[in-house]
Protein backbone atom coordinates (compact mmCIF):
# COMPACT_ATOMS: atom_id res chain seq x y z
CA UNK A 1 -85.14 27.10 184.79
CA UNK A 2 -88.24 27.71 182.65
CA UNK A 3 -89.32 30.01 185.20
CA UNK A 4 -86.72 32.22 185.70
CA UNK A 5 -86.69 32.47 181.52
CA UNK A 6 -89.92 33.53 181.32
CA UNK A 7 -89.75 35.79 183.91
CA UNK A 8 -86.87 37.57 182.72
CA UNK A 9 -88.39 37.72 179.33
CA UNK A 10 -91.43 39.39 180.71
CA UNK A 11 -89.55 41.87 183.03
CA UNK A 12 -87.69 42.69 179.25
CA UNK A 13 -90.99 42.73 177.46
CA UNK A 14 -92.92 45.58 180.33
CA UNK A 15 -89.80 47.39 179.88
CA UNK A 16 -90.64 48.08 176.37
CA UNK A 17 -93.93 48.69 176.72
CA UNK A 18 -95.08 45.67 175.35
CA UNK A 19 -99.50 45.41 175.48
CA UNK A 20 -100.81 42.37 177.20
CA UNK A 21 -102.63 41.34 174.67
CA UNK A 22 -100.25 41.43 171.74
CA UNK A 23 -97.71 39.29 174.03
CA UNK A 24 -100.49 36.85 174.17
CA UNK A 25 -101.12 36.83 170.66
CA UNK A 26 -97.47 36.38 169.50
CA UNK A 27 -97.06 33.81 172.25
CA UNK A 28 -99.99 31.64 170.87
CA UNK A 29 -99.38 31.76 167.56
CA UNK A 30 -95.68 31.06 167.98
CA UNK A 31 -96.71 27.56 169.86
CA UNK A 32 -99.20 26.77 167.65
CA UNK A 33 -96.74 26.66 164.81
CA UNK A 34 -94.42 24.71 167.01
CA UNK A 35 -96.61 22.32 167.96
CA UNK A 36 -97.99 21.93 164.63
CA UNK A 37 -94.52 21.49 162.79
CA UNK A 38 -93.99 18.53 165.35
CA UNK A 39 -97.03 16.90 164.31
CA UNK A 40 -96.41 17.23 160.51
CA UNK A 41 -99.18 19.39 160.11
CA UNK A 42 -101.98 17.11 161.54
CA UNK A 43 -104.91 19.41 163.07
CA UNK A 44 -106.00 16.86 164.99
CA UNK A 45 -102.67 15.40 166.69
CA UNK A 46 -102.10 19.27 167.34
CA UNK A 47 -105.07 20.03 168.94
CA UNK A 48 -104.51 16.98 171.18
CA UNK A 49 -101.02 18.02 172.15
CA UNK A 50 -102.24 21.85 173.00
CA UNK A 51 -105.24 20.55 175.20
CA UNK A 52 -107.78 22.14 172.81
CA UNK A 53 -110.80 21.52 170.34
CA UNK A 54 -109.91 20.92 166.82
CA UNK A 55 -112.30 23.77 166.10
CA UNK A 56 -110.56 26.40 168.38
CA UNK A 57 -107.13 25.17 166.78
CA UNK A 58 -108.46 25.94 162.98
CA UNK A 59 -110.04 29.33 164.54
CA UNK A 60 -107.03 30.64 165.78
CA UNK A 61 -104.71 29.28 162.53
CA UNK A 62 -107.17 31.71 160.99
CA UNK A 63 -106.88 34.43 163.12
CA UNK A 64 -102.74 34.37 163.18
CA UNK A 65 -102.78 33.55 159.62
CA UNK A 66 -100.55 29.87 160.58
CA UNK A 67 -100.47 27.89 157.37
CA UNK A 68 -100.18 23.93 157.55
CA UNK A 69 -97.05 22.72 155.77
CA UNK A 70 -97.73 19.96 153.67
C-alpha cells in the first residue's frame, strides 16, 4: 500500500521536474516535524523515534528552519 503511494507520488514528482535533492529536503523536514509534534516537542524522544543523534536532529531543525512547539 505504502509502496505503491510512494511510487506513484514519485512517478508525479519526475513528471514535474522535481530535483532530487529538494524532494529529499522537503521529505525530511516534513517527518521531522511529524515526528516531533508526536513527541510534544522533546529532541530527545524525536531523535530516538527517527533512528538518529540528538545532534543531527538539532542540525537539521536548523537547516529547515523546524521550530519546537512548546
Amino acid at each position: 500500500m505504502i509502496a505503491e503511494r510512494l511510487e506513484k507520488l514519485v512517478e508525479e514528482m519526475v513528471e514535474k521536474g522535481v530535483q532530487f535533492e529538494d524532494a529529499v529536503q522537503e521529505f525530511e523536514r516534513r517527518f521531522i516535524t511529524r515526528v516531533l509534534g508526536r513527541c510534544d516537542g522533546s529532541l530527545t524522544k524525536t531523535a530516538g523515534e527517527l533512528g538518529m543523534h540528538r545532534n543531527t536532529l538539532t542540525r537539521k531543525m536548523g537547516e529547515y528552519k523546524i521550530r519546537r512547539r512548546t
